[in-house]
PDB file of N, CA and C in Angstrom:
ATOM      1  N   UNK A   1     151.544  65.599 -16.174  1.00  0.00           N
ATOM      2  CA  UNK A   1     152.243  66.837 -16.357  1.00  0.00           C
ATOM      3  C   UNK A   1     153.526  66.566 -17.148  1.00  0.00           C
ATOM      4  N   UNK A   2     154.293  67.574 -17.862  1.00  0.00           N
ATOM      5  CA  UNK A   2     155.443  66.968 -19.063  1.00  0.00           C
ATOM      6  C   UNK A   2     156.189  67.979 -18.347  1.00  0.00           C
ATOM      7  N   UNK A   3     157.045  67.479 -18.200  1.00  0.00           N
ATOM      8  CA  UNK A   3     158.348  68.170 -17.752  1.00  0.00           C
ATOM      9  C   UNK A   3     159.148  68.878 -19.068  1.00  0.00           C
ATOM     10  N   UNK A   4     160.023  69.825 -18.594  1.00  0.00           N
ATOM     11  CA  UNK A   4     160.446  70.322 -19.500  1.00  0.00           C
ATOM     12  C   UNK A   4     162.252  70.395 -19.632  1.00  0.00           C
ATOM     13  N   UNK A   5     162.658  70.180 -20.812  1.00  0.00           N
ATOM     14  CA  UNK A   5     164.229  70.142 -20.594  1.00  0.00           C
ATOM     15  C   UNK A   5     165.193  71.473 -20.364  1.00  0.00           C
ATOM     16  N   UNK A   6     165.312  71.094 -19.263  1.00  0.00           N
ATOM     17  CA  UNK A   6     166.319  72.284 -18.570  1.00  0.00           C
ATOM     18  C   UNK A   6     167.749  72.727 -19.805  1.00  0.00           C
ATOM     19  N   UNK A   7     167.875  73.816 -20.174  1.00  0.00           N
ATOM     20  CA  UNK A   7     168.637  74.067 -21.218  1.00  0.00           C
ATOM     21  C   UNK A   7     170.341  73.737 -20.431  1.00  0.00           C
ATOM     22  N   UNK A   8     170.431  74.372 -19.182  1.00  0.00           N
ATOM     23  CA  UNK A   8     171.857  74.198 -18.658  1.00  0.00           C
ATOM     24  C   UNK A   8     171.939  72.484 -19.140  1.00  0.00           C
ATOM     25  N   UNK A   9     171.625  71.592 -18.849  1.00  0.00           N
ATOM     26  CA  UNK A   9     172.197  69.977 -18.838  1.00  0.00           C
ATOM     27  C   UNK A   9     172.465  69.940 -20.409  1.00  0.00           C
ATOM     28  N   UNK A  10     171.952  70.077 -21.576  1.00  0.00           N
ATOM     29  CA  UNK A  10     172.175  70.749 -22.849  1.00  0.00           C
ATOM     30  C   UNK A  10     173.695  71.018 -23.290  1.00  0.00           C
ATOM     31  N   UNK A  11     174.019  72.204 -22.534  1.00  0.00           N
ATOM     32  CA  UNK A  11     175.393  72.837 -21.992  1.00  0.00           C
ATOM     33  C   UNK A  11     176.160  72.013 -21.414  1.00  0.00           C
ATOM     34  N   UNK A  12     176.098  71.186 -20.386  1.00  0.00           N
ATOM     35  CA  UNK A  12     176.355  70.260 -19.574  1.00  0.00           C
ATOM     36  C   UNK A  12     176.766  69.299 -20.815  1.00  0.00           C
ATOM     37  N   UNK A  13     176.049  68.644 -21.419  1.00  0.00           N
ATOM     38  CA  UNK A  13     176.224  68.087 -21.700  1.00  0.00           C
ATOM     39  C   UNK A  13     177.189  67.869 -22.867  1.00  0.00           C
ATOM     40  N   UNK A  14     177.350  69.233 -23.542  1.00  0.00           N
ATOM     41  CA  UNK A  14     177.708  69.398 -25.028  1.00  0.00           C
ATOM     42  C   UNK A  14     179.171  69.579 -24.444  1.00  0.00           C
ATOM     43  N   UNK A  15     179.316  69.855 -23.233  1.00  0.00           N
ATOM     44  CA  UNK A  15     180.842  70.585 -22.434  1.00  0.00           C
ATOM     45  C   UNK A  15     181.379  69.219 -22.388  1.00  0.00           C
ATOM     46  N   UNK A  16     180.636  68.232 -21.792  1.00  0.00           N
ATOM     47  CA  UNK A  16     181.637  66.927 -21.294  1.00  0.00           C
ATOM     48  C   UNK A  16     181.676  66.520 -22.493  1.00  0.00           C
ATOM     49  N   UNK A  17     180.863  66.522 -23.685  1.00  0.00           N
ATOM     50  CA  UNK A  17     181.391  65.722 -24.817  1.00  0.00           C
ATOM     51  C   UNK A  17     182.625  66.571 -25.459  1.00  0.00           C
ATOM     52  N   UNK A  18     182.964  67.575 -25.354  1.00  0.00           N
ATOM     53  CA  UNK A  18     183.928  68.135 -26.088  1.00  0.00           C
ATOM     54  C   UNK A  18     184.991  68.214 -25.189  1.00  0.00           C
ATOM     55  N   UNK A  19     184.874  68.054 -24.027  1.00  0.00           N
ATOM     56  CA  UNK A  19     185.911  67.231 -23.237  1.00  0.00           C
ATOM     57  C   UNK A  19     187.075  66.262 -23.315  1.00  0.00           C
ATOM     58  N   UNK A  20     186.066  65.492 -23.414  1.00  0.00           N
ATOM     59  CA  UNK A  20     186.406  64.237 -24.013  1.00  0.00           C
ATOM     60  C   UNK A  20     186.887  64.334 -24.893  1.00  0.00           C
ATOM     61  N   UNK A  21     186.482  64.595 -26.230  1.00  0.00           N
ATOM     62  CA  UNK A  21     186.735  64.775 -27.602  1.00  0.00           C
ATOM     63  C   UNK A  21     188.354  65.264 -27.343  1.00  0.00           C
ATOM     64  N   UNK A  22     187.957  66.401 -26.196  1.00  0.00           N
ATOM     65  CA  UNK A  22     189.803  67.105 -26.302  1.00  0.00           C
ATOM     66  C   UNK A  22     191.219  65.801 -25.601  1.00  0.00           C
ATOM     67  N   UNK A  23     190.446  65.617 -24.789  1.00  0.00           N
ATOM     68  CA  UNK A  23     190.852  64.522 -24.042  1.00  0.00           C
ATOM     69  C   UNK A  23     191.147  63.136 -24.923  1.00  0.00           C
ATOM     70  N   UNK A  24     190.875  62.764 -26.299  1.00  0.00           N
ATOM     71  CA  UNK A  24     191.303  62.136 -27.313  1.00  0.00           C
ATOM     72  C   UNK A  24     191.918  62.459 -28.052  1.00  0.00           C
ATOM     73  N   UNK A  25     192.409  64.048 -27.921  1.00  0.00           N
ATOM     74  CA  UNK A  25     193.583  64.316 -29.326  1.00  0.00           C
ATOM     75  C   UNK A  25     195.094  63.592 -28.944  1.00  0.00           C
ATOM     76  N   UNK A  26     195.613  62.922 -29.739  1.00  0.00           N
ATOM     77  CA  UNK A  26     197.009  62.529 -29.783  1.00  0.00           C
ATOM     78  C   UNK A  26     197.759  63.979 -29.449  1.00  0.00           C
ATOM     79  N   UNK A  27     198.815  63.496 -28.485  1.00  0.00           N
ATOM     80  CA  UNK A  27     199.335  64.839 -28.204  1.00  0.00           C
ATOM     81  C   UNK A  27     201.196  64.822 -29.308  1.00  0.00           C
ATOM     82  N   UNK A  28     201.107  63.074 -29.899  1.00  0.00           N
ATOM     83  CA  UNK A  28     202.531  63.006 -30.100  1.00  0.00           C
ATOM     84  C   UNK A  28     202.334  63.712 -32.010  1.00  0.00           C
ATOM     85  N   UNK A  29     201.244  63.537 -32.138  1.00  0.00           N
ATOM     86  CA  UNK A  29     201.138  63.888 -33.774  1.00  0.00           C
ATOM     87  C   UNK A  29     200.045  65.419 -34.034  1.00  0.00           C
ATOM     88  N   UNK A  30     200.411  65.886 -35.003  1.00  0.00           N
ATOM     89  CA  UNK A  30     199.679  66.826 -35.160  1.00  0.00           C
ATOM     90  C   UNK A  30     197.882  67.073 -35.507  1.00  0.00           C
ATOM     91  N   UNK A  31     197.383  67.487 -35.184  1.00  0.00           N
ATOM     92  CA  UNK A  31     195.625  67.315 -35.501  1.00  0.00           C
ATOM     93  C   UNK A  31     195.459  67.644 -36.851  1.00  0.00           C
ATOM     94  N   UNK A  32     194.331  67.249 -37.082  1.00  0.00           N
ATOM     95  CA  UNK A  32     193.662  67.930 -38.528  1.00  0.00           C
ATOM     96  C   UNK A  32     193.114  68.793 -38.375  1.00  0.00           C
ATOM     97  N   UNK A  33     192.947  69.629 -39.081  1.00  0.00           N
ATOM     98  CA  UNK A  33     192.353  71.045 -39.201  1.00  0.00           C
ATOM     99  C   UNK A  33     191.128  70.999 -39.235  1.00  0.00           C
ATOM    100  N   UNK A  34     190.397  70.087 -39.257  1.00  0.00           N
ATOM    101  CA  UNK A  34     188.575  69.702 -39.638  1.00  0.00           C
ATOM    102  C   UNK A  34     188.706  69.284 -37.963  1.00  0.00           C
ATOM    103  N   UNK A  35     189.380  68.642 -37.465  1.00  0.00           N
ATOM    104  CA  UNK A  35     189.144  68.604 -35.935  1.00  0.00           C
ATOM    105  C   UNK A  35     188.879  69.853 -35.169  1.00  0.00           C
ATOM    106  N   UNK A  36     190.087  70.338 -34.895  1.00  0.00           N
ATOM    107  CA  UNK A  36     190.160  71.781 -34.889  1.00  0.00           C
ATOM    108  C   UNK A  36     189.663  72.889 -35.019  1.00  0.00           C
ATOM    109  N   UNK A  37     188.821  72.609 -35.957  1.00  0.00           N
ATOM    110  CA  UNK A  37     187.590  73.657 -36.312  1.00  0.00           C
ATOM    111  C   UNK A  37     186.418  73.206 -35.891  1.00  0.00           C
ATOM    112  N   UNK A  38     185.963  72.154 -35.984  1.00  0.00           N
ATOM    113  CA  UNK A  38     184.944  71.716 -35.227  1.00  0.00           C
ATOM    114  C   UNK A  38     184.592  71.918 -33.921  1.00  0.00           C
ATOM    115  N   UNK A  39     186.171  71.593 -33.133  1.00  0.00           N
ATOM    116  CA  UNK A  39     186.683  72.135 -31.579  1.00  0.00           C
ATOM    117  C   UNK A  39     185.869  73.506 -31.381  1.00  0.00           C
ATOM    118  N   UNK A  40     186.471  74.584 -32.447  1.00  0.00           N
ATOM    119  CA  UNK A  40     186.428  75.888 -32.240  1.00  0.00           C
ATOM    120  C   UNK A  40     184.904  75.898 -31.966  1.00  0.00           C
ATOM    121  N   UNK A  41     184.322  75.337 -33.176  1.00  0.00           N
ATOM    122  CA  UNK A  41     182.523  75.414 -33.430  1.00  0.00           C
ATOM    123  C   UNK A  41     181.878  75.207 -32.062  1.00  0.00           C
ATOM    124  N   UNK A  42     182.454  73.794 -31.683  1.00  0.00           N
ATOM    125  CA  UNK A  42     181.707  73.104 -30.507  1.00  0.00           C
ATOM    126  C   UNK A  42     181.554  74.535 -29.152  1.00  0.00           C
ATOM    127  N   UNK A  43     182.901  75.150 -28.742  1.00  0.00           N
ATOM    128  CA  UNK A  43     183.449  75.841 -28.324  1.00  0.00           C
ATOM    129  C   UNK A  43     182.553  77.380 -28.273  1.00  0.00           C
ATOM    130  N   UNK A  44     182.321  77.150 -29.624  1.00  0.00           N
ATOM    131  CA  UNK A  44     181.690  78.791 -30.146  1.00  0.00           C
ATOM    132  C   UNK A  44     180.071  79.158 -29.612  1.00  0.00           C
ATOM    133  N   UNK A  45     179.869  77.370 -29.854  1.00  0.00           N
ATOM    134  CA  UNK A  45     178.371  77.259 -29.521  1.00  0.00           C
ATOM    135  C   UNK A  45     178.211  77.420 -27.801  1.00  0.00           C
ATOM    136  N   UNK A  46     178.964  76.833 -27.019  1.00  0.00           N
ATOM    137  CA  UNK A  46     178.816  77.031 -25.598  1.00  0.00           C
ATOM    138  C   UNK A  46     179.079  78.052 -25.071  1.00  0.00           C
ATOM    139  N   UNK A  47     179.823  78.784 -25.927  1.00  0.00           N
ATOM    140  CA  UNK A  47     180.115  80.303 -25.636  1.00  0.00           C
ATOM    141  C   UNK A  47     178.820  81.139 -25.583  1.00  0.00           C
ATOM    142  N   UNK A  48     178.246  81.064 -26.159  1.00  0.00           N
ATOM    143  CA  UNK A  48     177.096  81.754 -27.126  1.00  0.00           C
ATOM    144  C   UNK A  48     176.167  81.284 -26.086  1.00  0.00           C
ATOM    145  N   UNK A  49     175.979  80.630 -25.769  1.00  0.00           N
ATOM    146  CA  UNK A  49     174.753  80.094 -24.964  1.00  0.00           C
ATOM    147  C   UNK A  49     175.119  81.026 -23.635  1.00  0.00           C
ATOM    148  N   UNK A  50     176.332  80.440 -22.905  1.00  0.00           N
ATOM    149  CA  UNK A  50     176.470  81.078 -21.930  1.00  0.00           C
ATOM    150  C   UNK A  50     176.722  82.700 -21.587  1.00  0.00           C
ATOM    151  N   UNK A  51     177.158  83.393 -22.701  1.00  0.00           N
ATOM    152  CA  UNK A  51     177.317  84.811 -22.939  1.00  0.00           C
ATOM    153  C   UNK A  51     175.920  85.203 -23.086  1.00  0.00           C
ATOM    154  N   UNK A  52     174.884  84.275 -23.743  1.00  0.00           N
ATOM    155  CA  UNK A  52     173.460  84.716 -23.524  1.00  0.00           C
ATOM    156  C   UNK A  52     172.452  84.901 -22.522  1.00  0.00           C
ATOM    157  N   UNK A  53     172.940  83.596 -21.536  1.00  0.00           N
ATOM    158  CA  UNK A  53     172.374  83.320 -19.982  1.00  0.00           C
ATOM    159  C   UNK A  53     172.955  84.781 -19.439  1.00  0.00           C
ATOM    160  N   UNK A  54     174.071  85.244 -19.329  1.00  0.00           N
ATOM    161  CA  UNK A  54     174.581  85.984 -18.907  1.00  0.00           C
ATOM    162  C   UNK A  54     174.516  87.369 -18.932  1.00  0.00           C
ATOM    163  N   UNK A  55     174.217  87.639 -20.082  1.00  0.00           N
ATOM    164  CA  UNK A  55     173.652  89.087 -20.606  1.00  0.00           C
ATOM    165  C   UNK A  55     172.177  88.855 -19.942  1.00  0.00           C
ATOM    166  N   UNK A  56     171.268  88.174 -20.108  1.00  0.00           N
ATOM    167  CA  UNK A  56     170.251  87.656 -19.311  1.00  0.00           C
ATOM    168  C   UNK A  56     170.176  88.296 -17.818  1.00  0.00           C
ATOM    169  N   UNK A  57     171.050  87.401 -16.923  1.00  0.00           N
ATOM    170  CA  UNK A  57     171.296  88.081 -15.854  1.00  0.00           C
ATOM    171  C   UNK A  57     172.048  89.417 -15.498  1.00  0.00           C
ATOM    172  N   UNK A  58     172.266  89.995 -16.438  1.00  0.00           N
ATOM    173  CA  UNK A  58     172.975  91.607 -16.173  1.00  0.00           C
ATOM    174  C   UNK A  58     171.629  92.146 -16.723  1.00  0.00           C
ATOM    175  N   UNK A  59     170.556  92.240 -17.307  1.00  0.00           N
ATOM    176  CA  UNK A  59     169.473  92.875 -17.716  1.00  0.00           C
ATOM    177  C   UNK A  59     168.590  92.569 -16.740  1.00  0.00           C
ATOM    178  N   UNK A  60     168.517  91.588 -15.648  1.00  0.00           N
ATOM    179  CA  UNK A  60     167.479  91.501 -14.652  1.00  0.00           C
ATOM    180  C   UNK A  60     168.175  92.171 -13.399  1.00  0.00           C
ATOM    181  N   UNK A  61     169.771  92.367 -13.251  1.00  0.00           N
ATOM    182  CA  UNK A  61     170.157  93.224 -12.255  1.00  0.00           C
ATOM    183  C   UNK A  61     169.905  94.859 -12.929  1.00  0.00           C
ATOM    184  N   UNK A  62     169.908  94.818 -13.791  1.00  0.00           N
ATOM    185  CA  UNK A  62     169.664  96.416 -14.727  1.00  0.00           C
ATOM    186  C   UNK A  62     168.684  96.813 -14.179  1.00  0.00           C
ATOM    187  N   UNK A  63     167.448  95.882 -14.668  1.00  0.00           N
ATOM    188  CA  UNK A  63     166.187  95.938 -14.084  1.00  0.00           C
ATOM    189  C   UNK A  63     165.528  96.457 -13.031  1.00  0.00           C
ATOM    190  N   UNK A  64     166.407  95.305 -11.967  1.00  0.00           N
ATOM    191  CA  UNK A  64     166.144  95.613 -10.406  1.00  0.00           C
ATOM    192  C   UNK A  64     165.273  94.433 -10.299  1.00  0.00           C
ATOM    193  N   UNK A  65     165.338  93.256 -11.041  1.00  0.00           N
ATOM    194  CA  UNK A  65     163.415  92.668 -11.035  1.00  0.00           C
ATOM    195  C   UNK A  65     164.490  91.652  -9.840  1.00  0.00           C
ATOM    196  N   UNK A  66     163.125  91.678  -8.936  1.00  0.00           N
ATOM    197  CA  UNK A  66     162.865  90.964  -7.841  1.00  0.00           C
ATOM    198  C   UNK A  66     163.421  91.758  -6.600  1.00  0.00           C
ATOM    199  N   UNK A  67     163.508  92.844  -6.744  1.00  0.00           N
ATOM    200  CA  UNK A  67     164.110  93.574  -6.075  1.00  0.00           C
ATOM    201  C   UNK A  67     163.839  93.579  -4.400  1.00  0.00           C
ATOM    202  N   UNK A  68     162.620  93.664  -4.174  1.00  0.00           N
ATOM    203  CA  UNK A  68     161.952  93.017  -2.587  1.00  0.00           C
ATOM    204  C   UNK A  68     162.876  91.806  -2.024  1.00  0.00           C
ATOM    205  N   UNK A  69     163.400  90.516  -2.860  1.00  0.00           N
ATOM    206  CA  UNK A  69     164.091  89.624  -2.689  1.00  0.00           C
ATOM    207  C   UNK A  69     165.254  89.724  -2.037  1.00  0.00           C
ATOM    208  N   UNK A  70     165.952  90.610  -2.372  1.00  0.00           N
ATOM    209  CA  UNK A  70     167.000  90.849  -3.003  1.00  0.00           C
ATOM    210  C   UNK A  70     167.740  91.083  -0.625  1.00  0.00           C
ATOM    211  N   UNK A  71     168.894  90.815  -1.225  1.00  0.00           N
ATOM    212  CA  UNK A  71     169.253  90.294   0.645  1.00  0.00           C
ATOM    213  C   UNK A  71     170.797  90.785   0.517  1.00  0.00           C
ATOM    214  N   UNK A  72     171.545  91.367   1.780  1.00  0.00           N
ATOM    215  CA  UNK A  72     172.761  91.505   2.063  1.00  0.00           C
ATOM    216  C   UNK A  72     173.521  90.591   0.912  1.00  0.00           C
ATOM    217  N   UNK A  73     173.486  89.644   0.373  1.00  0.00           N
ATOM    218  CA  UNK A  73     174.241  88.452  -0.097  1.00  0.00           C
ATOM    219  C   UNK A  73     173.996  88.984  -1.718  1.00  0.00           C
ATOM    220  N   UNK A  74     173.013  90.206  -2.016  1.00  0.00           N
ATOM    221  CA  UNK A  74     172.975  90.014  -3.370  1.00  0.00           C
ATOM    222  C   UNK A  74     174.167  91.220  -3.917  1.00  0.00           C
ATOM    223  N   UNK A  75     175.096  92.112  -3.576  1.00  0.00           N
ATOM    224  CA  UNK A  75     176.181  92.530  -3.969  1.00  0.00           C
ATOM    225  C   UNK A  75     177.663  91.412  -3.682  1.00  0.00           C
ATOM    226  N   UNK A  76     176.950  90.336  -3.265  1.00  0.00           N
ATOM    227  CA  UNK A  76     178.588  89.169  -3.656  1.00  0.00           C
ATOM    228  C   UNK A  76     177.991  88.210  -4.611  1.00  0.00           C
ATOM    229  N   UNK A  77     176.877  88.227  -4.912  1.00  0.00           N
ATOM    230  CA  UNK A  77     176.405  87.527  -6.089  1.00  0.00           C
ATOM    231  C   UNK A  77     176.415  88.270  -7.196  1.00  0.00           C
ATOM    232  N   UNK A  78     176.288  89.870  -7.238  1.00  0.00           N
ATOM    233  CA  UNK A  78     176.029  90.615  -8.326  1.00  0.00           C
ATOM    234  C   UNK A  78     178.193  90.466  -8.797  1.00  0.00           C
ATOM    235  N   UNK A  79     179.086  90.865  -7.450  1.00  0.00           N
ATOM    236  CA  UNK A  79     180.166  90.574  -7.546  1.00  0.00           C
ATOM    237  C   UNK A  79     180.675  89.148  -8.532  1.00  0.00           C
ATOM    238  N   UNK A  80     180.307  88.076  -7.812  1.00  0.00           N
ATOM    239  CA  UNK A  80     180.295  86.881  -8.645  1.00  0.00           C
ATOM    240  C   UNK A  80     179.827  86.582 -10.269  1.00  0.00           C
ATOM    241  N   UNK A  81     178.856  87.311 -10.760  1.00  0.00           N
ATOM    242  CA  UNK A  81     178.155  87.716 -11.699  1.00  0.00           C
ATOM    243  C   UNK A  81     179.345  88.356 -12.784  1.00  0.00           C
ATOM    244  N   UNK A  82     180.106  89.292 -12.232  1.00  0.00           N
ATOM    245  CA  UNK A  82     180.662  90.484 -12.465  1.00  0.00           C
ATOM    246  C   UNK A  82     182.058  89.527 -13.314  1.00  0.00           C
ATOM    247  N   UNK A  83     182.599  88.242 -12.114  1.00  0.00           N
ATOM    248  CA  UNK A  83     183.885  87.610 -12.033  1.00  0.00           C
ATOM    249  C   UNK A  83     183.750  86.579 -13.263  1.00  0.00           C
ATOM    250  N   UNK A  84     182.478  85.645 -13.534  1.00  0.00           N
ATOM    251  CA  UNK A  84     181.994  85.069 -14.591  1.00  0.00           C
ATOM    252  C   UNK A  84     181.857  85.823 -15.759  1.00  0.00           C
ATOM    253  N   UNK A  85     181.363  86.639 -15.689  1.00  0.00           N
ATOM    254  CA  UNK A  85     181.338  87.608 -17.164  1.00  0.00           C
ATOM    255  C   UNK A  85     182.644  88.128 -17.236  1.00  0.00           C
ATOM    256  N   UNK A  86     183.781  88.048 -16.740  1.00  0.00           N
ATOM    257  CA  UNK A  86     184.740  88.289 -17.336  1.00  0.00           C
ATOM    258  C   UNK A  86     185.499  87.501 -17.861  1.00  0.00           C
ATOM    259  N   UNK A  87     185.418  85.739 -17.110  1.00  0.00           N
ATOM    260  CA  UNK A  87     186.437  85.094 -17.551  1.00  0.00           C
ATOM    261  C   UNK A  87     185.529  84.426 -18.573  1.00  0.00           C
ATOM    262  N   UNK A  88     184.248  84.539 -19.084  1.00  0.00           N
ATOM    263  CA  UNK A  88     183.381  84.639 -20.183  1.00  0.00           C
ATOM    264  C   UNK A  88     183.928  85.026 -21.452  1.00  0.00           C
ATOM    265  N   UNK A  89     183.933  86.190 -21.411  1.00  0.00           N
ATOM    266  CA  UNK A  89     184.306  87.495 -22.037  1.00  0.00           C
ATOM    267  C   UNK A  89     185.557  87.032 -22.518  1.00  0.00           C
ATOM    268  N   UNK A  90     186.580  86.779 -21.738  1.00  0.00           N
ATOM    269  CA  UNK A  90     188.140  86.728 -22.077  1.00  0.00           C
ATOM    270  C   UNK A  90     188.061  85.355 -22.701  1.00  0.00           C
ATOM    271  N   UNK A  91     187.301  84.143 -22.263  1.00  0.00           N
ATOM    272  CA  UNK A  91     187.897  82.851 -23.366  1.00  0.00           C
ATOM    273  C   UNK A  91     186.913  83.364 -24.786  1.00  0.00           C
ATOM    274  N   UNK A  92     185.731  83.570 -24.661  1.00  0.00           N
ATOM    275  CA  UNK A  92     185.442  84.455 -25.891  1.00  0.00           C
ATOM    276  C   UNK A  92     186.563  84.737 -27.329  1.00  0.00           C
ATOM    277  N   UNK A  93     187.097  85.855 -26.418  1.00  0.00           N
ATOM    278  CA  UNK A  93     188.145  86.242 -26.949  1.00  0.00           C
ATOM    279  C   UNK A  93     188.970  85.511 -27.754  1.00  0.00           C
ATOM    280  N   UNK A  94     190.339  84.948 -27.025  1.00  0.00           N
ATOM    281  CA  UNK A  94     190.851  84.244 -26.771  1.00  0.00           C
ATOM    282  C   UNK A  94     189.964  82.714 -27.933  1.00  0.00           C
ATOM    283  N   UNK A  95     188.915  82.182 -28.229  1.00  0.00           N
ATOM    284  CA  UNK A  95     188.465  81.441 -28.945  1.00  0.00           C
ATOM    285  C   UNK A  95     188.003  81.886 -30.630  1.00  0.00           C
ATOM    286  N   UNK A  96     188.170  83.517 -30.651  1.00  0.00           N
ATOM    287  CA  UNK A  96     187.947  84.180 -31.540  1.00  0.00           C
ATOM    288  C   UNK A  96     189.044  84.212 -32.318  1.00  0.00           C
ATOM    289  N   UNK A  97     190.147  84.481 -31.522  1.00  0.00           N
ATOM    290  CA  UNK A  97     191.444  84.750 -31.433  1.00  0.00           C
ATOM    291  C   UNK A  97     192.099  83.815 -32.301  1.00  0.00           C
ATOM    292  N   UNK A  98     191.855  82.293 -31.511  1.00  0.00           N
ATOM    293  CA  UNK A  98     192.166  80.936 -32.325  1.00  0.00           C
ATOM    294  C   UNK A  98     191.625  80.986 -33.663  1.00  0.00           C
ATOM    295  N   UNK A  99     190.035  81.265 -33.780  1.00  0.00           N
ATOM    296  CA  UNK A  99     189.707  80.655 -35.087  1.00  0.00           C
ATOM    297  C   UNK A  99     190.418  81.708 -36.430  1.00  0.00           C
ATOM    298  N   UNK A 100     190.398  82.907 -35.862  1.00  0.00           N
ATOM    299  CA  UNK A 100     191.516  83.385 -36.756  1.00  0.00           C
ATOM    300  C   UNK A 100     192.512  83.428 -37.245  1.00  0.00           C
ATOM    301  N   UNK A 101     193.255  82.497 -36.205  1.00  0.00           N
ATOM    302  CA  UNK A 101     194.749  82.225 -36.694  1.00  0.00           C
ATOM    303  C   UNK A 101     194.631  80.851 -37.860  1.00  0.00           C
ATOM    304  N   UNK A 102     193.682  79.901 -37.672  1.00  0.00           N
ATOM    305  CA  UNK A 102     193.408  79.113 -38.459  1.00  0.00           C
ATOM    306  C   UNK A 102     193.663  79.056 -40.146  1.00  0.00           C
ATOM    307  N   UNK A 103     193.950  78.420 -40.888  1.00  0.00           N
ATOM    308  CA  UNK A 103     194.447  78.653 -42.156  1.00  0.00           C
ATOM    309  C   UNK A 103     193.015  79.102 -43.068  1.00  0.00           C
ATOM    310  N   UNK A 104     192.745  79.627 -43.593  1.00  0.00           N
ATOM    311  CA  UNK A 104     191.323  80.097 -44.213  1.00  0.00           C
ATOM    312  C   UNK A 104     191.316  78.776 -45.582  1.00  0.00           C
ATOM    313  N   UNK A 105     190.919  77.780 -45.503  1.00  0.00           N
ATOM    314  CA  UNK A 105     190.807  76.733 -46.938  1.00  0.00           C
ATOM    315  C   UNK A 105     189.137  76.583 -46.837  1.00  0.00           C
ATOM    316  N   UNK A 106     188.780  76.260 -48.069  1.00  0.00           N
ATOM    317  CA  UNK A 106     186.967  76.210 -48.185  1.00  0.00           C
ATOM    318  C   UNK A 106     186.885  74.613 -47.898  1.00  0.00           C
ATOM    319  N   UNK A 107     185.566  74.672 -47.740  1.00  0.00           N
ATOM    320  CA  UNK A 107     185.480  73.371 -46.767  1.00  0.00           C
ATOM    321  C   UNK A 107     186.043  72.196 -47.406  1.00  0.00           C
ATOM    322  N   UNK A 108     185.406  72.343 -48.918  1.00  0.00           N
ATOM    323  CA  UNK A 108     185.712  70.771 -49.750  1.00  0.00           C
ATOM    324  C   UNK A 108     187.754  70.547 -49.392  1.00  0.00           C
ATOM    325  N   UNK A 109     188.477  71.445 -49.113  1.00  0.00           N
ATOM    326  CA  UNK A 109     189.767  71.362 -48.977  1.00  0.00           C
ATOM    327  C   UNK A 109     189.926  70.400 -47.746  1.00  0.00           C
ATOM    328  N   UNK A 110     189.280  70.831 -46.682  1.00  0.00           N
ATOM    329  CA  UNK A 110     188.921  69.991 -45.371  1.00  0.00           C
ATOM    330  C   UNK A 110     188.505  69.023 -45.328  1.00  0.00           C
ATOM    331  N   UNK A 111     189.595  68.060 -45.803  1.00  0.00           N
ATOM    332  CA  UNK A 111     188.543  66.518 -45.376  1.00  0.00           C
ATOM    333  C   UNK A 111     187.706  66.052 -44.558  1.00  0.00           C
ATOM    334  N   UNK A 112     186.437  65.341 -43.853  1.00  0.00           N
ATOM    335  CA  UNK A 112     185.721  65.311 -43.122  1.00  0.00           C
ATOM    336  C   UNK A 112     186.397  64.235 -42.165  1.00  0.00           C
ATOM    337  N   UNK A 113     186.636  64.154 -40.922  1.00  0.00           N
ATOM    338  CA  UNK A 113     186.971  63.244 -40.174  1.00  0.00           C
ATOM    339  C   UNK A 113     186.064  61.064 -40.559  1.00  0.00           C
ATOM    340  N   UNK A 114     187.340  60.935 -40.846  1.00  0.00           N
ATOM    341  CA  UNK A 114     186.811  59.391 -41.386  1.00  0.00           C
ATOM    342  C   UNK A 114     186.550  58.862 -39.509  1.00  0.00           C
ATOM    343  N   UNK A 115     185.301  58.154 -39.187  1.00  0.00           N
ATOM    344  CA  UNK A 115     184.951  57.852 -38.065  1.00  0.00           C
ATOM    345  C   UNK A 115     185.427  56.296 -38.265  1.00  0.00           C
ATOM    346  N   UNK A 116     185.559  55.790 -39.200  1.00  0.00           N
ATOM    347  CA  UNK A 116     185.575  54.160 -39.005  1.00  0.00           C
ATOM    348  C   UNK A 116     187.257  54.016 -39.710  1.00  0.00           C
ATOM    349  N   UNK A 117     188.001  54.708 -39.588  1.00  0.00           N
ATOM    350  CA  UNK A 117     189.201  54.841 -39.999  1.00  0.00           C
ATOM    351  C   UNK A 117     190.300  54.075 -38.662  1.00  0.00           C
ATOM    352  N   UNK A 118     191.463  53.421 -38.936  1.00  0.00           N
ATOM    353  CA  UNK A 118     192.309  52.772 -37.803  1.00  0.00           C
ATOM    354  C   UNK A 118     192.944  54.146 -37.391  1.00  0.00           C
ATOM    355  N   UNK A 119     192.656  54.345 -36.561  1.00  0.00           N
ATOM    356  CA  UNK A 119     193.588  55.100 -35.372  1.00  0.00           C
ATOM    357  C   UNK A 119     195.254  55.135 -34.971  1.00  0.00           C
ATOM    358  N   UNK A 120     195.069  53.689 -35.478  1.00  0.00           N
ATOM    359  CA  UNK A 120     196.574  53.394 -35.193  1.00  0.00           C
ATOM    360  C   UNK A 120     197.539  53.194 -36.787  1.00  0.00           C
ATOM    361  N   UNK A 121     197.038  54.118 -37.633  1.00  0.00           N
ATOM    362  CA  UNK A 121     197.433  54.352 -38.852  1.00  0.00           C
ATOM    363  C   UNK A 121     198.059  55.725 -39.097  1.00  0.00           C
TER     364      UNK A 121
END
């Protein structure tokens, strides 16, 4: 039997790498703007996924599907539902927000992050 890859670990996974990634910016010098935007990208993409799961689950409470299931506990989950889609919604925002303030230059202006470059330069 082939198992199949669960999309959340995906998410999971793309979250701790950009973590990290944030968790490596020098805080004493200023970033590059090709960092920064990439950030946003990385950012944009997990957004998107999860604003999709999410709309997902507001169309199966729309629904009613599974409704027989459905137990005292499912208006603090529909609640919970309610509390995620907002603070969803608001970094959304708020990440939209950023990439706009961003300086508008076409890409070739954006140097590409040199990976084998000294750090301590």
């Amino acid at each position: 039997m082939r198992t199949r890859r669960i999309p959340q670990l995906r998410v999971a996974r793309s979250t701790g790498l950009l973590v990290v990634r944030i968790m490596l910016c020098r805080q004493d010098e200023p970033l590059p703007l090709s960092r920064i935007v990439d950030m946003l990208r990385g950012c944009g993409a997990i957004l998107a996924i999860v604003l999709s799961s999410l709309l997902a689950d507001w169309i199966s409470v729309g629904l009613r599907a599974n409704q027989p299931t459905w137990s005292a506990m499912t208006p603090i989950l529909i609640g919970s539902l309610g509390l995620v889609t907002f603070v969803a919604v608001a970094v959304a925002v708020e990440a939209l927000w950023a990439s706009r303030r961003l300086p508008h230059t076409g890409s070739s202006d954006t140097p590409a992050p040199d990976w084998f470059a000294d750090p301590s330069r």
